[in-house]
Protein backbone atom coordinates (compact mmCIF):
# COMPACT_ATOMS: atom_id res chain seq x y z
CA UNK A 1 -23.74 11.21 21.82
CA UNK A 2 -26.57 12.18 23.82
CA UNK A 3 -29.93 12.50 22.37
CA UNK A 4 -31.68 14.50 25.18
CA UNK A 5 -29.70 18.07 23.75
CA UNK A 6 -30.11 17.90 20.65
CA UNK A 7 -33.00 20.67 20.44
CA UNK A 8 -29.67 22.59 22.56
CA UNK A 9 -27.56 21.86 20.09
CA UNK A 10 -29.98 22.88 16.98
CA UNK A 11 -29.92 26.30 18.48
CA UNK A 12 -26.63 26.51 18.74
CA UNK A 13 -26.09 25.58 15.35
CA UNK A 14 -28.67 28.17 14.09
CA UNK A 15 -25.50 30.52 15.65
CA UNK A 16 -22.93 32.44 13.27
CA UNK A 17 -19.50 32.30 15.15
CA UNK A 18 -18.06 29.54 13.48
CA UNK A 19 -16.25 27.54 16.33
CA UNK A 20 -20.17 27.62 18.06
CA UNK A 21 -21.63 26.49 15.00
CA UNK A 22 -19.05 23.56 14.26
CA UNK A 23 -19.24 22.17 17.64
CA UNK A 24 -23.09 22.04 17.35
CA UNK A 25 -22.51 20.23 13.75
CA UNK A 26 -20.45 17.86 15.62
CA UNK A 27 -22.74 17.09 18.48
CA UNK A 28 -25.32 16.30 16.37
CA UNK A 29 -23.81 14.31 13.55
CA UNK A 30 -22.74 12.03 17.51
CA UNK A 31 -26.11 12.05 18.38
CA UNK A 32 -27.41 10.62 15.32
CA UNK A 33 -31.32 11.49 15.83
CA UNK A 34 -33.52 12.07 13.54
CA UNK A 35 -33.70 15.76 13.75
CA UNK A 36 -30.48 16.12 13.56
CA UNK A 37 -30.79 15.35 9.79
CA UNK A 38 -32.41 18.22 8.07
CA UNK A 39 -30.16 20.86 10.18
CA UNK A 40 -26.92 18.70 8.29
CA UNK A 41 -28.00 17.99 4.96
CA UNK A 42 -29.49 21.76 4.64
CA UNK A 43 -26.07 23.17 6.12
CA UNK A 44 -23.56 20.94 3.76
CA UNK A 45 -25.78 22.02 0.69
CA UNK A 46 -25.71 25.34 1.52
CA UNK A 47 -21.78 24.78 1.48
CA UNK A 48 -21.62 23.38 -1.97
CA UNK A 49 -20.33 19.77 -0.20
CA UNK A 50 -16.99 21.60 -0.13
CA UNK A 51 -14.68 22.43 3.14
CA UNK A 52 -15.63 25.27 5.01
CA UNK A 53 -14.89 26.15 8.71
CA UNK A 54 -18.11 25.18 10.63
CA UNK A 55 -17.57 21.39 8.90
CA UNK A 56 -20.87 21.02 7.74
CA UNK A 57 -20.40 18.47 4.77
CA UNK A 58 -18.22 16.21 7.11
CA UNK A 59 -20.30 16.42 10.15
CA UNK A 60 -22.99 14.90 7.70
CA UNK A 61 -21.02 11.71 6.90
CA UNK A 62 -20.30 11.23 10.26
CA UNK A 63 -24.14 11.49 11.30
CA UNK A 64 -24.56 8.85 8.49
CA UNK A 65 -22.78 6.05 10.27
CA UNK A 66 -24.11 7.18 13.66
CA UNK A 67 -27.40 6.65 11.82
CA UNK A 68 -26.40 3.55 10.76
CA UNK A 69 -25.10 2.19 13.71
CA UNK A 70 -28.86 3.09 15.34
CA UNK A 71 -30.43 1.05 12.29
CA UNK A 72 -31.44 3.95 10.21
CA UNK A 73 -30.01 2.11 6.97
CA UNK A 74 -31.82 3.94 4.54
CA UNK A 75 -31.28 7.65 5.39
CA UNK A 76 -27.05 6.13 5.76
CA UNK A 77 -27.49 5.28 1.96
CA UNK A 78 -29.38 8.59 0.68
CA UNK A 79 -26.60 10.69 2.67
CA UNK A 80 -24.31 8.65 1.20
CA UNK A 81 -25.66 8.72 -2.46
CA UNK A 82 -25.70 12.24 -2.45
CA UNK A 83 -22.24 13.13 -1.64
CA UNK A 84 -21.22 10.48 -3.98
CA UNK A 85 -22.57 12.05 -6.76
CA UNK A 86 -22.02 15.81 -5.55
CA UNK A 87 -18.09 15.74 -4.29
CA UNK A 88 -16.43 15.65 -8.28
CA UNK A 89 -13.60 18.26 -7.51
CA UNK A 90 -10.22 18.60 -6.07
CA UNK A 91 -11.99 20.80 -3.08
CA UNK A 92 -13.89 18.10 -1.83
CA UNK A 93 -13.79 14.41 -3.59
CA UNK A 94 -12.23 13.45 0.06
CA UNK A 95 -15.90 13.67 1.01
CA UNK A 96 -16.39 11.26 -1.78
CA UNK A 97 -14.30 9.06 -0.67
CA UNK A 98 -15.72 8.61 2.81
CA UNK A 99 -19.25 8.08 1.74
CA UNK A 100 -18.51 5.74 0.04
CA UNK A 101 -16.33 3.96 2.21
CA UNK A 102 -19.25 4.28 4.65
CA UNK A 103 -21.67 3.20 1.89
CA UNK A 104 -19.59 -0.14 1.13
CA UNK A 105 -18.97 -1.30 4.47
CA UNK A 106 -22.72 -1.26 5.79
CA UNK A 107 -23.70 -2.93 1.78
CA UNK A 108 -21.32 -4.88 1.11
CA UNK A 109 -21.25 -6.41 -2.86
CA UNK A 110 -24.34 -4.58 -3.18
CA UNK A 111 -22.20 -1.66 -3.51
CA UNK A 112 -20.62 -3.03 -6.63
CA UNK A 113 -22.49 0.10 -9.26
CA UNK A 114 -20.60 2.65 -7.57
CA UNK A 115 -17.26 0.31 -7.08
CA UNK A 116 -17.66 -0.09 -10.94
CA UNK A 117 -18.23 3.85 -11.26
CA UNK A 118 -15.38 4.53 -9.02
CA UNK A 119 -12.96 2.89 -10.98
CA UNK A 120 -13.98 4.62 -14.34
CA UNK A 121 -13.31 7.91 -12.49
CA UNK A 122 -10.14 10.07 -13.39
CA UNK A 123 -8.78 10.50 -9.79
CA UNK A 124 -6.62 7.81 -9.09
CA UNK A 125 -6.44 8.49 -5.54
CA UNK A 126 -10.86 7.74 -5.73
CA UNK A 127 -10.38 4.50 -7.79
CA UNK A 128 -7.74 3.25 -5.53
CA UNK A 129 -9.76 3.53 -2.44
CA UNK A 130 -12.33 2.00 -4.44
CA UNK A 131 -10.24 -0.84 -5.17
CA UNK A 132 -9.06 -0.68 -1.65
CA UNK A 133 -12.32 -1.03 -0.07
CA UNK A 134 -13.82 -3.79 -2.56
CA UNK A 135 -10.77 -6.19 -1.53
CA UNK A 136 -12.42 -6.26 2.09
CA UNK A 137 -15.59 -7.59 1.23
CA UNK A 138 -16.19 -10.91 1.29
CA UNK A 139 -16.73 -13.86 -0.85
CA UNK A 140 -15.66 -14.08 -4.50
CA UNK A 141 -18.56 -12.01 -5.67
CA UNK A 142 -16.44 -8.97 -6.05
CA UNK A 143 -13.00 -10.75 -7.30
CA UNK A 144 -14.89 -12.31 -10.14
CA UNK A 145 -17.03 -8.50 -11.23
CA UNK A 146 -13.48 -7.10 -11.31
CA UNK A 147 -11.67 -10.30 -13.59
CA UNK A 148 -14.93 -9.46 -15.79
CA UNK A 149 -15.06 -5.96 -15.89
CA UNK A 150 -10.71 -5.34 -16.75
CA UNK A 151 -10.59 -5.72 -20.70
CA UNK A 152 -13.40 -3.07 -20.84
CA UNK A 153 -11.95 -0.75 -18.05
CA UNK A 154 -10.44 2.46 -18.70
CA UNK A 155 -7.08 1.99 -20.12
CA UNK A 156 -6.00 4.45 -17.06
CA UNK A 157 -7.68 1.86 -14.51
CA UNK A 158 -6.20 -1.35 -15.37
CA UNK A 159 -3.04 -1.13 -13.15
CA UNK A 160 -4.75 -0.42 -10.36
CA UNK A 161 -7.30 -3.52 -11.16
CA UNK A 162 -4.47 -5.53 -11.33
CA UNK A 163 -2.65 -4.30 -8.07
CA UNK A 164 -5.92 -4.90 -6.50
CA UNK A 165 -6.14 -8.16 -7.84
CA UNK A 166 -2.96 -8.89 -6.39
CA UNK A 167 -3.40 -7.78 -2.66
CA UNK A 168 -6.52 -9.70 -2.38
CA UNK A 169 -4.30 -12.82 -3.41
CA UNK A 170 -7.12 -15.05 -5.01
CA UNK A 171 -5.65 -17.87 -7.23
CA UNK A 172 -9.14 -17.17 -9.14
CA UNK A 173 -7.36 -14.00 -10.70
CA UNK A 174 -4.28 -16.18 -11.71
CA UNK A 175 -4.93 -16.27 -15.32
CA UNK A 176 -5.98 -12.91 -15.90
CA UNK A 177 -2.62 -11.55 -14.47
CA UNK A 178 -0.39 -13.54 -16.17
CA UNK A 179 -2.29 -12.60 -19.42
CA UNK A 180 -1.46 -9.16 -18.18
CA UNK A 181 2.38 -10.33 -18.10
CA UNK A 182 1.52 -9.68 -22.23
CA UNK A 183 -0.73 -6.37 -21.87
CA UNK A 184 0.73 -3.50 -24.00
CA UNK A 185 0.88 -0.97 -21.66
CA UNK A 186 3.96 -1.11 -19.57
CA UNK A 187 2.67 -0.43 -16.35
CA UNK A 188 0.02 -2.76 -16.59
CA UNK A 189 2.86 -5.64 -16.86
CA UNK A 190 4.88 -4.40 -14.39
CA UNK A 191 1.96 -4.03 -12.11
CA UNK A 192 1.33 -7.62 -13.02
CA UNK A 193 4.33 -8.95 -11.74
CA UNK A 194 4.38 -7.74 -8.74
CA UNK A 195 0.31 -8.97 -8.80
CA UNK A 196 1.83 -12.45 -10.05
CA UNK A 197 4.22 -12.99 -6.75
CA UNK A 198 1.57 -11.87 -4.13
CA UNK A 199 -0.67 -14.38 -5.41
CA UNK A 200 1.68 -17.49 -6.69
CA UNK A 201 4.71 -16.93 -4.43
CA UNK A 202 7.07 -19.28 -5.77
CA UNK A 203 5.31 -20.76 -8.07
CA UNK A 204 4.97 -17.60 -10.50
CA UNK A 205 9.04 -17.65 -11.43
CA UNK A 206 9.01 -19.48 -14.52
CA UNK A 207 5.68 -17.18 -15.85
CA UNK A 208 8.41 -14.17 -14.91
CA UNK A 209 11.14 -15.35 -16.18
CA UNK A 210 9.13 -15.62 -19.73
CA UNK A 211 7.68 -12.05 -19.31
CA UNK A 212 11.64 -11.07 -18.36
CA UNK A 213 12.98 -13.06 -21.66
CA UNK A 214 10.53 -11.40 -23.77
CA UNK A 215 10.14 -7.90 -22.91
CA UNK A 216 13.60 -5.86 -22.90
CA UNK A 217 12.51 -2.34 -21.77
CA UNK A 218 14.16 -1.11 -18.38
CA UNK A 219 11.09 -0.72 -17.22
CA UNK A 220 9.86 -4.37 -16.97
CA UNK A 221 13.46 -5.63 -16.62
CA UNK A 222 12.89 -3.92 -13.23
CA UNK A 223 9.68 -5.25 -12.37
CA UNK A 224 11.13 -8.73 -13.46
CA UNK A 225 14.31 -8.63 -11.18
CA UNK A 226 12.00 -7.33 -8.05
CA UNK A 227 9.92 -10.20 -8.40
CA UNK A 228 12.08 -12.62 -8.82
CA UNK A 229 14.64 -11.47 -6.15
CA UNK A 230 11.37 -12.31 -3.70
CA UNK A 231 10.56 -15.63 -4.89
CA UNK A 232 13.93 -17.11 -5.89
CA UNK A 233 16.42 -18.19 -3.46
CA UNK A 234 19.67 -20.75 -3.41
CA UNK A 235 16.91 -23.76 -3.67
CA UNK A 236 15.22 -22.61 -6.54
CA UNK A 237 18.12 -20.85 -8.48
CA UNK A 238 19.10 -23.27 -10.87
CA UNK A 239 15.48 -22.18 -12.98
CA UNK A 240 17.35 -18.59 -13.53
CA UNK A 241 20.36 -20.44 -15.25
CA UNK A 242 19.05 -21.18 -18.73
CA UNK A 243 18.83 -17.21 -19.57
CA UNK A 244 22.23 -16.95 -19.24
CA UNK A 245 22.74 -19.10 -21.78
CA UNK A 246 19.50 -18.01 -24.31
CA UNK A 247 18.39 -15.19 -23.03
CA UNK A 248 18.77 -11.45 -24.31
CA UNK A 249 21.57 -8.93 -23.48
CA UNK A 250 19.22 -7.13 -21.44
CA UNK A 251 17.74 -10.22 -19.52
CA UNK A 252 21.07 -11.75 -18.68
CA UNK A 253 21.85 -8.14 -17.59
CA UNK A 254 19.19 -8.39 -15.10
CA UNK A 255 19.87 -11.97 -14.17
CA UNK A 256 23.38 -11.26 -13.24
């Protein structure tokens, strides 16, 4: 991390053996000076933002948060802007990722426009990240853009919205996921369910025993029975009995 080199270590990067070239990539992305920045951001472009050996494109995310962690705010969040909109491909939307994990954690809920972006995007590996990151920032801001954003999202998105929902274990997002109990795509009920016992415990059995009694697929007769083998136990059991008696082949199936 030491400042006083980094003219050293601009000449060394101006060098063409590649193991030279990434170590001087790295020692200035540590540094974090200011000179450092045009010697990175010309070097990733001239890589396309993609992998390549001297490590150009991720030597300039990791001079973003040493930038950030000496203040520089604003160069963190043009660094960060940039990759975010150049890394779109298989080859390098890793490098998407981390900017904007970096961008989120030093903005916070201001980072909701490219949260919101990130979960129209194809990749579901990007939007859950996304998701991911969102449920660590706090306050209710975030929980309540994501309750009002779901019945326009992407119809590929709204299982992961509702697993988030669920691992950030908000009562606020109660109603919403037991509305999703009813959703007509199957995995967005069966991501419901489990959504529905991190956030209810106990108290979401008799909402999943309805969703088990009406839906007889195998596929949310499984979700059902996981969910209710976590939050039913010899005290509670006696709620299970009545679909026994009224309830479908398939739920008594499960129920047994």
């Amino acid at each position: 991390k030491s400042e006083a080199a980094v003219t050293d270590y601009i000449y060394w990067a101006s060098k063409s053996e590649p193991g030279i070239k990434a170590a001087a990539y790295n020692a200035l992305a540590q540094s974090g000076d200011p000179l450092a920045y045009p010697v990175l951001s010309a070097a990733a472009k001239e890589s396309g933002y993609k992998w390549e050996p001297s490590g150009a494109t991720e030597a300039l995310i990791n001079y973003a948060k040493a930038a950030a962690q000496k203040g520089n705010i604003k160069v963190m969040n043009k660094i960060c802007k940039t990759l975010i909109s150049k890394c779109n491909d298989n080859l390098n939307i890793h490098y998407k990722t981390a900017a904007l994990d970096t961008y989120v954690k030093a903005n916070g809920s201001a980072a909701m426009p490219y949260l919101l972006d990130a979960v129209k995007n194809t990749d579901s590996k990007y939007r859950n990240a996304a998701l991911r990151m969102s449920i660590d920032i706090p306050g209710q801001e975030i929980l309540t853009k994501w309750i009002e954003v779901f019945p326009k999202a992407p119809a590929y998105s709204k299982p992961d919205i509702i697993s988030a929902l669920g691992l950030k274990k908000d009562k606020k997002a109660t109603t919403l996921v037991k509305a999703a109990l009813n959703n007509a795509d199957p995995v967005v009920r069966k991501e419901a369910a489990a959504a529905l016992v991190s956030i209810e415990g106990k108290e979401s059995a008799p909402a999943l025993i309805a969703y088990m009694l009406k839906n007889n697929s195998e596929g949310d007769q499984a979700a059902a029975k996981s969910a209710l083998m976590t939050v039913t136990g010899s005290e509670n059991i006696d709620i299970l009995l009545p679909v026994l008696k009224d309830g479908e082949p398939a739920a008594k199936k499960t129920e047994i």
